[in-house]
N, C-alpha and C. Protein backbone atom coordinates (compact mmCIF):
# COMPACT_ATOMS: atom_id res chain seq x y z
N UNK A 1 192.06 29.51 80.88
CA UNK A 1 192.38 29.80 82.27
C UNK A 1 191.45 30.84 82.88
N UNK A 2 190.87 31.53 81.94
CA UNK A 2 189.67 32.83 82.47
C UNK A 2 188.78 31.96 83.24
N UNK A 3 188.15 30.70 83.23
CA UNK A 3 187.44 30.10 83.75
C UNK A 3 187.89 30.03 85.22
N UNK A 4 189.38 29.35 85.77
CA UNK A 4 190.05 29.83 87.28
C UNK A 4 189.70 30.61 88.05
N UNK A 5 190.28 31.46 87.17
CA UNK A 5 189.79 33.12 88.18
C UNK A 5 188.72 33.47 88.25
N UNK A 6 187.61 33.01 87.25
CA UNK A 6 186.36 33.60 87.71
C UNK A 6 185.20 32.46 88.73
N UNK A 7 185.70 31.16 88.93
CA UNK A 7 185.28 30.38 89.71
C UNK A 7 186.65 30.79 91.25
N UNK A 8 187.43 31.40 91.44
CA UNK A 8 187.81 31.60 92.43
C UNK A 8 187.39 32.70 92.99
N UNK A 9 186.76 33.92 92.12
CA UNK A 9 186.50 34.90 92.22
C UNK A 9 184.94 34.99 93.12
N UNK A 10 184.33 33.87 92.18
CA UNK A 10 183.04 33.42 92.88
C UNK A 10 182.70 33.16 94.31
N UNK A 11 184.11 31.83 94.65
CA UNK A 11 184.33 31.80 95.63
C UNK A 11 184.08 32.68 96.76
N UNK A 12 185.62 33.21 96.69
CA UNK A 12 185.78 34.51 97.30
C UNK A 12 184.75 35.46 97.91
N UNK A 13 184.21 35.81 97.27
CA UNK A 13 182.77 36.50 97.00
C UNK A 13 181.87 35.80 97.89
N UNK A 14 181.51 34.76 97.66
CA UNK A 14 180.80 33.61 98.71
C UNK A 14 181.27 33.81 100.02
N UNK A 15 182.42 33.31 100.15
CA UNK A 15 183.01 33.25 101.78
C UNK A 15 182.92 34.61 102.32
N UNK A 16 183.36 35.56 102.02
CA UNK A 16 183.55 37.04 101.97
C UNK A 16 181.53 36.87 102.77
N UNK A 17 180.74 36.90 101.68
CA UNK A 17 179.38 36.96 102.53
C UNK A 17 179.00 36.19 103.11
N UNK A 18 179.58 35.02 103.71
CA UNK A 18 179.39 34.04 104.71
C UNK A 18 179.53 34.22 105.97
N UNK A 19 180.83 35.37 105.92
CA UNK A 19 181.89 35.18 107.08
C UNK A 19 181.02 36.38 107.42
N UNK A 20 180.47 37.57 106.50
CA UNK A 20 179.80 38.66 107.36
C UNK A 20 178.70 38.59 108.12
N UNK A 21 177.81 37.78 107.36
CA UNK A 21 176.70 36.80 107.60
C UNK A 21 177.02 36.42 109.32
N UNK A 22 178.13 35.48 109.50
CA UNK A 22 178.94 34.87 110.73
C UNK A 22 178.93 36.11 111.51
N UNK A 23 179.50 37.29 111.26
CA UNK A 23 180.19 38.22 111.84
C UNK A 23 178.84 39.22 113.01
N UNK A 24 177.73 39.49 112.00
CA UNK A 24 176.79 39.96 112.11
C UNK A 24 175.97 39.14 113.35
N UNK A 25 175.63 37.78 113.03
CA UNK A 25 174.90 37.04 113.81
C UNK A 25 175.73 37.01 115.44
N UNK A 26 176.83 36.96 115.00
CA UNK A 26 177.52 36.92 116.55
C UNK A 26 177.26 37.92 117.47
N UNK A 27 177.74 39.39 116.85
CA UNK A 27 177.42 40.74 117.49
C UNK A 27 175.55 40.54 117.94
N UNK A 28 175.03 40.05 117.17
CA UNK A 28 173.55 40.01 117.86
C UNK A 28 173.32 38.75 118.85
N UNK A 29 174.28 38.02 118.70
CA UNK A 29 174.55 36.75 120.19
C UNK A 29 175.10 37.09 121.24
N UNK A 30 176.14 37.98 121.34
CA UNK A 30 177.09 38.53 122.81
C UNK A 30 176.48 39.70 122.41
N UNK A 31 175.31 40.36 122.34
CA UNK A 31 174.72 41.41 123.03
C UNK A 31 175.18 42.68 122.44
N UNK A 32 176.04 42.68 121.54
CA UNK A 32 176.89 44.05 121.04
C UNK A 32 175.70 44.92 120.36
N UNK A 33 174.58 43.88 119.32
CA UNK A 33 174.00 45.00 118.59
C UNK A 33 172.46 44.53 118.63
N UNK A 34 172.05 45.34 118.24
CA UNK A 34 170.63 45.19 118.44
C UNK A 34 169.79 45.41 117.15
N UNK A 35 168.70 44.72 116.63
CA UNK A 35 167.86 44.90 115.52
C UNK A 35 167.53 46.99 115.03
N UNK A 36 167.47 47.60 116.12
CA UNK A 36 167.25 48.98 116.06
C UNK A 36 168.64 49.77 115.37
N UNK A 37 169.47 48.95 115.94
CA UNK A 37 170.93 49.86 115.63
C UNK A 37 170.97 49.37 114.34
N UNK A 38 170.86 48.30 113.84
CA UNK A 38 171.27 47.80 112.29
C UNK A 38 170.31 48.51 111.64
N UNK A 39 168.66 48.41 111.62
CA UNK A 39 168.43 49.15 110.86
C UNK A 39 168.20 50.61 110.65
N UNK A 40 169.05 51.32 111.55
CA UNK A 40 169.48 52.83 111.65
C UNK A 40 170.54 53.18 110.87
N UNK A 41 171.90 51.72 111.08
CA UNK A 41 173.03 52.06 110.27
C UNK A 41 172.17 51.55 108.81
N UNK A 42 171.28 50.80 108.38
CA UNK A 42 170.91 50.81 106.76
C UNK A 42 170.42 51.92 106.24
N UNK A 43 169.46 52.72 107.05
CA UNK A 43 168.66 53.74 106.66
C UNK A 43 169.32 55.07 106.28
N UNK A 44 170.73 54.81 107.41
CA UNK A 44 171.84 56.22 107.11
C UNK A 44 172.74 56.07 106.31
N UNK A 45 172.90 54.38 105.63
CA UNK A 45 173.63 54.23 104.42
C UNK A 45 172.73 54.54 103.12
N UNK A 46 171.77 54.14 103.43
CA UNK A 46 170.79 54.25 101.61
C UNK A 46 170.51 55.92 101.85
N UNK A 47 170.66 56.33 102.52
CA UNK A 47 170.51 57.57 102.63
C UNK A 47 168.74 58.33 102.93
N UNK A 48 167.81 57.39 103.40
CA UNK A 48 166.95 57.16 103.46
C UNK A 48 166.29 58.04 104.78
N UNK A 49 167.53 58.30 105.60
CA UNK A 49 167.38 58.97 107.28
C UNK A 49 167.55 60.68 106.65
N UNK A 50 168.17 61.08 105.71
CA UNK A 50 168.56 62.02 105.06
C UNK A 50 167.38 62.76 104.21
N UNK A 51 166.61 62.07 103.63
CA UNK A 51 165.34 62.10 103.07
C UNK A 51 164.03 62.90 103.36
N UNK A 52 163.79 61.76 104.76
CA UNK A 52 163.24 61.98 105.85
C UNK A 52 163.00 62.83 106.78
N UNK A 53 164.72 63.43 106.87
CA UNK A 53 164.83 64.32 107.43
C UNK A 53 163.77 65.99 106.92
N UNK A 54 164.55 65.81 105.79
CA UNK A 54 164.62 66.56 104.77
C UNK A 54 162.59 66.90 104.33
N UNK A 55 161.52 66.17 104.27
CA UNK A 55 160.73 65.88 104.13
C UNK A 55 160.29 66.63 105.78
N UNK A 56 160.91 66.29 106.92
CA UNK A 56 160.36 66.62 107.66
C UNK A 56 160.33 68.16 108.04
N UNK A 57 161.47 68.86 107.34
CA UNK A 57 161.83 69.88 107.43
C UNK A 57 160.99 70.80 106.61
N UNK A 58 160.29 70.59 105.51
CA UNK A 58 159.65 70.53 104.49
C UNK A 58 158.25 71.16 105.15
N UNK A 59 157.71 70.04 105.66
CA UNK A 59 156.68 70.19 106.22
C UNK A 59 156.33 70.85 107.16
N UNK A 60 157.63 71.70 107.95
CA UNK A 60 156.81 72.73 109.01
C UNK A 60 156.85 73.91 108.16
């Protein structure tokens, strides 16, 4: 039965990134978001804007 749950699990997992996939593309169809804003919210999740910062601070 381990086989079930881990082909539903799969599933799941699939649709789950389908539907964000869906979710995402829309907000950039009715105008909500823009290519600049997404990759601002990636850069302040990987922590990458933090870095940067940090580097820039560095340098004066």
């Amino acid at each position: 039965m381990w086989y079930f749950n881990w082909i539903l699990g799969i599933g799941l997992a699939l649709a789950f990134g389908i539907i964000n996939v869906m979710w995402l593309e829309a907000n950039y169809a009715f105008g909500e978001r823009d290519e600049d804003q997404t990759q601002h919210s990636f850069e302040r999740a990987s922590g990458k804007h933090e870095m940067q910062s940090h580097r820039a601070i560095k340098k004066r």
